[in-house]
C-alpha atoms as a PDB file:
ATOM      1  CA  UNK A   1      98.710 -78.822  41.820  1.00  0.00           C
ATOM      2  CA  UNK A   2      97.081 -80.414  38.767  1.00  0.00           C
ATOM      3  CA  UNK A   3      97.002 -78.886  35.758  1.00  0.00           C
ATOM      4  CA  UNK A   4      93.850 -77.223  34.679  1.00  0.00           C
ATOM      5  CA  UNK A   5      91.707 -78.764  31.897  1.00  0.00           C
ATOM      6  CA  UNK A   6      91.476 -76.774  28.604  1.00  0.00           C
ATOM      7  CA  UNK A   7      88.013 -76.406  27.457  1.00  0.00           C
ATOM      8  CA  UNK A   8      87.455 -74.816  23.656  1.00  0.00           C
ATOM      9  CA  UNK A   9      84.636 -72.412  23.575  1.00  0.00           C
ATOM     10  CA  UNK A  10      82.908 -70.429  20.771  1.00  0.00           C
ATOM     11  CA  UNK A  11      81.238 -68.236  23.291  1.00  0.00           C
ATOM     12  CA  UNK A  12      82.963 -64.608  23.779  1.00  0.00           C
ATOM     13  CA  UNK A  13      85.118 -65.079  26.920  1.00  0.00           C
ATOM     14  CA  UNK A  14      84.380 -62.511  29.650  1.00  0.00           C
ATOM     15  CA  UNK A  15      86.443 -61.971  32.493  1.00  0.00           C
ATOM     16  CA  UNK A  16      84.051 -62.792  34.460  1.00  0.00           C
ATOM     17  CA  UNK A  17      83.439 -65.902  33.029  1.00  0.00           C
ATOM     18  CA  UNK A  18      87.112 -67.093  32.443  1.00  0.00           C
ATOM     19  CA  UNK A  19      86.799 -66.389  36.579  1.00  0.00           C
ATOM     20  CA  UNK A  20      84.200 -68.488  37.214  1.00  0.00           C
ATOM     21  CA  UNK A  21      85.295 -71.514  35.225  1.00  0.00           C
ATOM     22  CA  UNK A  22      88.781 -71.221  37.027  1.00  0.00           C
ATOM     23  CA  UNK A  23      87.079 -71.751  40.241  1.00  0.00           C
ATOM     24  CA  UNK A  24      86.047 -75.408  39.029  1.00  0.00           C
ATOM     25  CA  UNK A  25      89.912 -76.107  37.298  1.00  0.00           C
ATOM     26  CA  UNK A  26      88.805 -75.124  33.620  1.00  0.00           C
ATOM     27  CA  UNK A  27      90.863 -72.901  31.289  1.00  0.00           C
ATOM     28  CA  UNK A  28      88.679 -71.400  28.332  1.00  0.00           C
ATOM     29  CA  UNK A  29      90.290 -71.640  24.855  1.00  0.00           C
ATOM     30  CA  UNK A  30      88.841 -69.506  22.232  1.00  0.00           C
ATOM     31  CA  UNK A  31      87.443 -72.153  19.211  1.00  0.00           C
ATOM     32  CA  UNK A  32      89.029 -69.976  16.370  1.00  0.00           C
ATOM     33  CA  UNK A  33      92.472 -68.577  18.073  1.00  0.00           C
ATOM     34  CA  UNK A  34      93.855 -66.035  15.099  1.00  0.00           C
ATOM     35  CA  UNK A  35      91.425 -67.267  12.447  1.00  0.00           C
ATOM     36  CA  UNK A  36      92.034 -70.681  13.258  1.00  0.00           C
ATOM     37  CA  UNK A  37      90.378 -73.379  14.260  1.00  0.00           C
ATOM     38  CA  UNK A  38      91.355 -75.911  17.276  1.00  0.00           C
ATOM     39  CA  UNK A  39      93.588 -78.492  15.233  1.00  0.00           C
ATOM     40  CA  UNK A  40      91.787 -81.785  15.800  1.00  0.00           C
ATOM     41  CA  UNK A  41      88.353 -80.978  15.471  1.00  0.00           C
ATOM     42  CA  UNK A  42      89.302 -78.735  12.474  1.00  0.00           C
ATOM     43  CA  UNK A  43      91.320 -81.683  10.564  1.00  0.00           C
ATOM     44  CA  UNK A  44      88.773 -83.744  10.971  1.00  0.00           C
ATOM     45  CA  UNK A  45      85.702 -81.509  10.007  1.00  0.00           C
ATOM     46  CA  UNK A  46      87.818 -80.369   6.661  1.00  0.00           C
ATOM     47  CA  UNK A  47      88.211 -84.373   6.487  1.00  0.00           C
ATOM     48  CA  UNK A  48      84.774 -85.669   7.029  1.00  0.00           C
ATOM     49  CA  UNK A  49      83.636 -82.903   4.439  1.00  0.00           C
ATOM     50  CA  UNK A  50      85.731 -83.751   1.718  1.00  0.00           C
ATOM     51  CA  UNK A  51      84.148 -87.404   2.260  1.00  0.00           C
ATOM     52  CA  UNK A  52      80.957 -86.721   1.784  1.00  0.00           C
ATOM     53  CA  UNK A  53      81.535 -84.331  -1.573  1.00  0.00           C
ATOM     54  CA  UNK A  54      82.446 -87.224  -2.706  1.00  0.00           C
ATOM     55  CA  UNK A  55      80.131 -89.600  -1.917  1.00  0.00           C
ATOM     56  CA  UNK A  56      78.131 -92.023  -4.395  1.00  0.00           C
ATOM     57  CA  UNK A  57      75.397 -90.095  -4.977  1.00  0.00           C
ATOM     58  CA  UNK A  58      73.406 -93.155  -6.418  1.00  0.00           C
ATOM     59  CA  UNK A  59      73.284 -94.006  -2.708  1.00  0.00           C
ATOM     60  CA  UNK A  60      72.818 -92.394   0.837  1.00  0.00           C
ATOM     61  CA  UNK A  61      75.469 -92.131   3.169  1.00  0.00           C
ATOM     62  CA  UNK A  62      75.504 -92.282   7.374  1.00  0.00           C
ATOM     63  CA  UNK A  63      78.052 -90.435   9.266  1.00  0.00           C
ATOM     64  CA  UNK A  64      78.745 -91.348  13.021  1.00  0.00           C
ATOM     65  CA  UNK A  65      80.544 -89.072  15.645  1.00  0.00           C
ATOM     66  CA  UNK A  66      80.739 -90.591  19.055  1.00  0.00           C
ATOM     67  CA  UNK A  67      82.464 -89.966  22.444  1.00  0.00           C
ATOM     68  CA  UNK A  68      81.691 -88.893  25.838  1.00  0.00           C
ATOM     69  CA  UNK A  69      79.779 -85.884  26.799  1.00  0.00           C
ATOM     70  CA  UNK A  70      82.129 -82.771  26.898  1.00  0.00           C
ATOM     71  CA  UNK A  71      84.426 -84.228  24.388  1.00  0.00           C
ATOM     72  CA  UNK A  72      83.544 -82.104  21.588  1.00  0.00           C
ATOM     73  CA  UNK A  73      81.051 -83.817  19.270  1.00  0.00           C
ATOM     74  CA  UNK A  74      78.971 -80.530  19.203  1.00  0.00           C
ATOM     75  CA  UNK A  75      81.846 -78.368  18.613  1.00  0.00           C
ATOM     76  CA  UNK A  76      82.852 -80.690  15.428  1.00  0.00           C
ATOM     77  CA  UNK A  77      79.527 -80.932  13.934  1.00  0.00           C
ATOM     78  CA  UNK A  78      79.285 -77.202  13.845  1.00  0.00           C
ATOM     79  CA  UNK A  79      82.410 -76.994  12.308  1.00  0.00           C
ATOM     80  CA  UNK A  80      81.538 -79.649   9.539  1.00  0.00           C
ATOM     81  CA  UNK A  81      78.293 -78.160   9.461  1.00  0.00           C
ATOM     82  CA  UNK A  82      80.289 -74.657   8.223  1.00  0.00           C
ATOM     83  CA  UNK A  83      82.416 -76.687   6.154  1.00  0.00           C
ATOM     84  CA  UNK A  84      79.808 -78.521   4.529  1.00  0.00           C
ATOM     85  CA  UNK A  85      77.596 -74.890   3.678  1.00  0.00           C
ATOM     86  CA  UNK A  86      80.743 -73.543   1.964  1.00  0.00           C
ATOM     87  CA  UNK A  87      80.561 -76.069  -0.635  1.00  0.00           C
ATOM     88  CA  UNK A  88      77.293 -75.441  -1.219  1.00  0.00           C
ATOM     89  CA  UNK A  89      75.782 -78.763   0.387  1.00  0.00           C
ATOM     90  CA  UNK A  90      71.918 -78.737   1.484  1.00  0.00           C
ATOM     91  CA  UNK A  91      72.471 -78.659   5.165  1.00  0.00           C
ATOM     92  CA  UNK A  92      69.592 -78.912   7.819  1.00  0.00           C
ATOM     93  CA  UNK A  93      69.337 -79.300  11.248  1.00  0.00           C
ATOM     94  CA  UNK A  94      67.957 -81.555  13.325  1.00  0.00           C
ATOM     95  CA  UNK A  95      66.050 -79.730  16.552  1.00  0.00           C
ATOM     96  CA  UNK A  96      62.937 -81.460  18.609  1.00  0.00           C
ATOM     97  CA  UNK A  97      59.325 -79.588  18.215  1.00  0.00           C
ATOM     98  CA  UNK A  98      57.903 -78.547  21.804  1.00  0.00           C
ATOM     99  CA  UNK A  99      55.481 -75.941  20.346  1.00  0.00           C
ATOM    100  CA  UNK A 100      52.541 -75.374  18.360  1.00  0.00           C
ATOM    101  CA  UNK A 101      48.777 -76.288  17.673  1.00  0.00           C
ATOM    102  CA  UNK A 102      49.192 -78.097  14.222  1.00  0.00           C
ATOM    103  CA  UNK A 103      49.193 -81.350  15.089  1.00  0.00           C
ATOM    104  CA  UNK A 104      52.436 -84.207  14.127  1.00  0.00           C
ATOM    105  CA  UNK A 105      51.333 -84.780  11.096  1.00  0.00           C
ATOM    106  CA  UNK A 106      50.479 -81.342  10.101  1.00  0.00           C
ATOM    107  CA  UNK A 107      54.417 -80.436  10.926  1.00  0.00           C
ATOM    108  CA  UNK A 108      55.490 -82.440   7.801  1.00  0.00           C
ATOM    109  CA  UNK A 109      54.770 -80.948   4.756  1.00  0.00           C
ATOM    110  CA  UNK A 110      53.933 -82.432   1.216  1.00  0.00           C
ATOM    111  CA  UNK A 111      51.955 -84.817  -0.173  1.00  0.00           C
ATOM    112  CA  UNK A 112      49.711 -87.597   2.762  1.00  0.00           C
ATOM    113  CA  UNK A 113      51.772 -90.119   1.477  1.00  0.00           C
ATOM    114  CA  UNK A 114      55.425 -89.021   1.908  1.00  0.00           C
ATOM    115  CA  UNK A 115      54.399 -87.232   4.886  1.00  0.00           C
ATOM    116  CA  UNK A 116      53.372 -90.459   6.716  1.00  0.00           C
ATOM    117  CA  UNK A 117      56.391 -92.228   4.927  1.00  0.00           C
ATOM    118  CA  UNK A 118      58.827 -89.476   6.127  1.00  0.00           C
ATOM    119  CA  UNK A 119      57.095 -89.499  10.014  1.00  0.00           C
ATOM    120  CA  UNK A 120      57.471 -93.837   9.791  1.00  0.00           C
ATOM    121  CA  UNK A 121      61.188 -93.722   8.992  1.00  0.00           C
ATOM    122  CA  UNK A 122      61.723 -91.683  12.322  1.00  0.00           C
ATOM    123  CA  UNK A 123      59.918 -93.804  14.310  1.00  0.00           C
ATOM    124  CA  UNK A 124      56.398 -91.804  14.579  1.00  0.00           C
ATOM    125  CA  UNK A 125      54.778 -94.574  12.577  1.00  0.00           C
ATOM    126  CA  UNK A 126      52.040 -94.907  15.541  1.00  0.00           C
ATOM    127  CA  UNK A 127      48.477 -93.483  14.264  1.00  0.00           C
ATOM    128  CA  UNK A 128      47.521 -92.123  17.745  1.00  0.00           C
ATOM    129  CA  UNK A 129      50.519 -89.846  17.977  1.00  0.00           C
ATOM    130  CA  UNK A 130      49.157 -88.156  14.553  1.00  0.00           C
ATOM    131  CA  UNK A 131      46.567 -86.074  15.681  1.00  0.00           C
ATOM    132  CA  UNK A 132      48.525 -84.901  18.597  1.00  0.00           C
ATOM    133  CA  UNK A 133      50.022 -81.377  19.590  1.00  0.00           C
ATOM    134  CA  UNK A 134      54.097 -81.275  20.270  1.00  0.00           C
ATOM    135  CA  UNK A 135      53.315 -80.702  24.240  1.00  0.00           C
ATOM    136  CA  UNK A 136      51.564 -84.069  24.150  1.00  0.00           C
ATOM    137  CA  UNK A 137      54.363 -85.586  23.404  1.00  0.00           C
ATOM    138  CA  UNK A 138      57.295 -86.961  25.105  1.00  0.00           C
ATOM    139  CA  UNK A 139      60.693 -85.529  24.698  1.00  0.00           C
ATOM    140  CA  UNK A 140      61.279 -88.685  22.906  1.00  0.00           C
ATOM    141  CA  UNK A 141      58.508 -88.110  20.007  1.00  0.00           C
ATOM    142  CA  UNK A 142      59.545 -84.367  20.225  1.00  0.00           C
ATOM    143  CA  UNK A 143      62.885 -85.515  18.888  1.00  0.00           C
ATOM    144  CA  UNK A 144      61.481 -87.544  16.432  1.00  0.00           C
ATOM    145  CA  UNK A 145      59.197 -85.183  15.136  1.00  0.00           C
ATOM    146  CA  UNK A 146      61.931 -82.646  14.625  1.00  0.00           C
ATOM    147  CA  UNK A 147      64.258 -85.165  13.139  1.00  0.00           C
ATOM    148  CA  UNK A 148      61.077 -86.014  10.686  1.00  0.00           C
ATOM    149  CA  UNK A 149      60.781 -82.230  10.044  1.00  0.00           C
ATOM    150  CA  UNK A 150      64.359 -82.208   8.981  1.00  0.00           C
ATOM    151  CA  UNK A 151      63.540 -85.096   6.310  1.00  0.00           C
ATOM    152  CA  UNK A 152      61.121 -83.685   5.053  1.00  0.00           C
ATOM    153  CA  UNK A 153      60.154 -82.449   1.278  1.00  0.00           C
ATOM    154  CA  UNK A 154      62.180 -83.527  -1.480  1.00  0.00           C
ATOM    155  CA  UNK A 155      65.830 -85.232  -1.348  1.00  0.00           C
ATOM    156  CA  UNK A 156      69.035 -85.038  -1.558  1.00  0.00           C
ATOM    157  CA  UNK A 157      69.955 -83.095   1.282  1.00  0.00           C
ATOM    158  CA  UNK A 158      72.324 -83.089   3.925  1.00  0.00           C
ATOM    159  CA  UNK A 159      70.583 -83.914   7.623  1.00  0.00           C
ATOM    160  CA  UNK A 160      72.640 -83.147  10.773  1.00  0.00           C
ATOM    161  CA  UNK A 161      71.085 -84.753  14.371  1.00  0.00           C
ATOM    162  CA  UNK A 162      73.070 -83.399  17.676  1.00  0.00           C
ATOM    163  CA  UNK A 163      72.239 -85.709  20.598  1.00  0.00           C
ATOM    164  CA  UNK A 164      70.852 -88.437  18.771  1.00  0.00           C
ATOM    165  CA  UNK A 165      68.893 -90.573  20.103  1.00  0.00           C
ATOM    166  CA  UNK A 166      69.587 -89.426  23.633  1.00  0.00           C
ATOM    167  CA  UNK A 167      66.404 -89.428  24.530  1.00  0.00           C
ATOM    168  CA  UNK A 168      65.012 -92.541  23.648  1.00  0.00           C
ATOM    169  CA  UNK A 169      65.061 -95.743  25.365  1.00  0.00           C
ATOM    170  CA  UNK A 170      67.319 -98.490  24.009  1.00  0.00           C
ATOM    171  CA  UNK A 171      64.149-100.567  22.318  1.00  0.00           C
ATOM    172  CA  UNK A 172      62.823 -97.471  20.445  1.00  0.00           C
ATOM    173  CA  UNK A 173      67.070 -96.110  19.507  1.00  0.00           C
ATOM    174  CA  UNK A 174      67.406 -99.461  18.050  1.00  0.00           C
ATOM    175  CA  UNK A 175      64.236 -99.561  15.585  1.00  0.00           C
ATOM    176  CA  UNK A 176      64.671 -95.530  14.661  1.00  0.00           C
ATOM    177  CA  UNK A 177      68.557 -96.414  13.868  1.00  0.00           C
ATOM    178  CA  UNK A 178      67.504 -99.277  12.427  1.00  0.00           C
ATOM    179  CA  UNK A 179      64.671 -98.188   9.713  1.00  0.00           C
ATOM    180  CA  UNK A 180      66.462 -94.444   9.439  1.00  0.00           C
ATOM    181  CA  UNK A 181      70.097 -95.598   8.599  1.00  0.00           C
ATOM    182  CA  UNK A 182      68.364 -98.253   6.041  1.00  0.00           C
ATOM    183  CA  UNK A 183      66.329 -95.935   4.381  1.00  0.00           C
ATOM    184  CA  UNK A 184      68.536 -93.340   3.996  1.00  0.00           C
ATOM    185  CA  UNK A 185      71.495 -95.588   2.427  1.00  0.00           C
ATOM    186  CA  UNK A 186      68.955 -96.329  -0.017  1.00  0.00           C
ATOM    187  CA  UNK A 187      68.079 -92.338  -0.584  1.00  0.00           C
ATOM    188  CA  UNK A 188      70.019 -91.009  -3.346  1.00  0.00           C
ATOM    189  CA  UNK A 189      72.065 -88.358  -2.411  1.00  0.00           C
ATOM    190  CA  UNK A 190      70.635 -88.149   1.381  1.00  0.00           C
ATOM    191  CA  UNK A 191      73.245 -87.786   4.341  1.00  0.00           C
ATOM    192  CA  UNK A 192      72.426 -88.451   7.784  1.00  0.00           C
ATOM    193  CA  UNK A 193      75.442 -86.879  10.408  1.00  0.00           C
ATOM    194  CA  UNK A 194      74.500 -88.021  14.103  1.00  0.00           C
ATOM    195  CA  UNK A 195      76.073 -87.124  16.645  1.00  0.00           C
ATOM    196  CA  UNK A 196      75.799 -89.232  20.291  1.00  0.00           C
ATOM    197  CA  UNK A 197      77.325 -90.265  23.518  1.00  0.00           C
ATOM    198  CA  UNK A 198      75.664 -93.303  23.638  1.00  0.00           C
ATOM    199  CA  UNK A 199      77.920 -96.579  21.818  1.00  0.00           C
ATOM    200  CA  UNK A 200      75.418 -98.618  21.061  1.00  0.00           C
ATOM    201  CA  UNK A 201      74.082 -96.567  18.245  1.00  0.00           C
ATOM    202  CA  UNK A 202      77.103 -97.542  16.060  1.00  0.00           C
ATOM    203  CA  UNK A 203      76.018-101.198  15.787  1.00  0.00           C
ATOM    204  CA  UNK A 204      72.274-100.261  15.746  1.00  0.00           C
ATOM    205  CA  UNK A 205      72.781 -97.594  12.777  1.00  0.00           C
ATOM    206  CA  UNK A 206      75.836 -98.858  10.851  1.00  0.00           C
ATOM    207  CA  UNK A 207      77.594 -95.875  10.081  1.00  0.00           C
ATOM    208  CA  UNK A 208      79.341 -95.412   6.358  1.00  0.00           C
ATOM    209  CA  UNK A 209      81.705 -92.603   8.382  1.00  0.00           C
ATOM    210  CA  UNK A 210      82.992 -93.293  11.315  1.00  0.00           C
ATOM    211  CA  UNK A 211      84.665 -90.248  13.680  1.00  0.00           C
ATOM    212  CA  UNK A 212      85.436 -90.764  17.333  1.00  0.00           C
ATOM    213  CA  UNK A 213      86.183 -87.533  19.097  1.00  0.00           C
ATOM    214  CA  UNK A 214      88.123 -88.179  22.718  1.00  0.00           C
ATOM    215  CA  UNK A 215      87.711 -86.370  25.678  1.00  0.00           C
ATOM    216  CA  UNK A 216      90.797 -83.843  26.032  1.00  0.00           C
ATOM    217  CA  UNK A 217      93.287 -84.754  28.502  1.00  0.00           C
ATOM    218  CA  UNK A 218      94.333 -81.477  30.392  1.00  0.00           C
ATOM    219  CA  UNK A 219      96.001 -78.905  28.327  1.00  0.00           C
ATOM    220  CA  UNK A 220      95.988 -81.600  25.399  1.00  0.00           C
ATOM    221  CA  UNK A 221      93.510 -82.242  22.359  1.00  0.00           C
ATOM    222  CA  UNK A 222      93.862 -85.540  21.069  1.00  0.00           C
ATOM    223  CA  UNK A 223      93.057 -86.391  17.518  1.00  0.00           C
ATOM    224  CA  UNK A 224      89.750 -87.691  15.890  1.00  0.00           C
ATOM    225  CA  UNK A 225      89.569 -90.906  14.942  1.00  0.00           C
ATOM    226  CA  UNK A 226      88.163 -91.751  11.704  1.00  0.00           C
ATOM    227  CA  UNK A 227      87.006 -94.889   9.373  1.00  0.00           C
ATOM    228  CA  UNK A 228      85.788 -94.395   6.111  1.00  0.00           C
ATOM    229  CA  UNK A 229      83.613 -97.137   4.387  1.00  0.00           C
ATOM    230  CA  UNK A 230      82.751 -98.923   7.905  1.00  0.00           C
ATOM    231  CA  UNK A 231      79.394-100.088   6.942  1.00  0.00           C
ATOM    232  CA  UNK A 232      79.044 -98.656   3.102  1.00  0.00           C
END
């Protein structure tokens, strides 16, 4: 009989859930086991962290974390997202718009000018899409848009994007990661922290910080990989 595959969850752990996830070979681990946090993904949050506090601020910075689905990206960016909060770091987060009547460019605050500016360097640089509603848009610009929102107002601050880029096909992921990971090394201060499943993305944005997370072998977490200064 194989052994079962170790899954780390933040979520309380019912019995009736532990139950269910048995059926299909998994074994729920709680994410902070007496106050601590599972090894890896901890190292290498405290890690990535400690990088960016000390970071050029003259200059952005673009931090990659890749693997497969279920590996544990979103786990880690929470963590670093934590991390990152305790030492008093702007941090915002990245979500896609789906609702409201204002219309795209109405969701980005400021000034006309860096509002169209902000909505360009995500990839909304189209002057049809600025009159429309979020539900006229496809998940795609909905991503944008919320990734636009998250740039927004004045800099430096500290931008994290979970499933980046997933939803976009590889023509539009390679001009967003393109004109985003330029403009932002050139932002003083500004941090971009993706997070996707999808390799590509490292060539087409050119990480600074590089963290590969691998997908846990059954009862085992293996350990982050990370480069520092990949692309600085």
């Amino acid at each position: 009989m194989s052994a079962p595959v170790v899954v780390d969850v933040s979520a309380e752990i019912s019995d009736r859930l532990a139950v269910a996830c048995a059926v299909f070979g998994l074994e729920l681990r709680p994410i902070e086991s007496a106050g601590h946090e599972p090894h890896a993904l901890g190292r290498a949050s405290e890690q990535i962290a400690e990088w960016i506090g000390e970071r050029d601020r003259s200059r952005g910075l673009v931090c990659l974390l890749t693997g497969p689905s279920g590996s544990g990206k979103s786990t880690l960016l929470r963590l670093l997202e934590r991390n990152l909060r305790a030492r008093g770091e702007p941090v915002r987060l990245a979500r896609p718009i789906a609702r409201g009547s204002r219309s795209v460019l109405d969701h980005i605050p400021g000034s006309l000018d860096r509002a169209l500016r902000t909505l360009a360097r995500c990839g909304l640089a189209d002057a049809t899409v600025l009159p429309r509603t979020p539900r006229e848009l496809s998940d795609g610009q909905r991503w944008r848009l919320g990734l636009a929102r998250a740039f927004r107002g004045c800099r430096p601050r500290i931008v994290i994007a979970d499933e980046f880029a997933s939803t976009l096909d590889a023509l539009t992921a390679l001009g967003v990661c393109g004109a985003l990971g330029r403009s932002v090394k050139r932002s003083p201060g500004e941090v971009l922290i993706a997070a996707t499943a999808r390799d590509e993305v490292e060539r087409w944005l050119q990480p600074c910080i590089m963290a590969r997370v691998p997908f846990p072998a059954p009862g085992v977490r293996g350990d982050v990989a990370l480069d520092r200064h990949r692309h600085a």
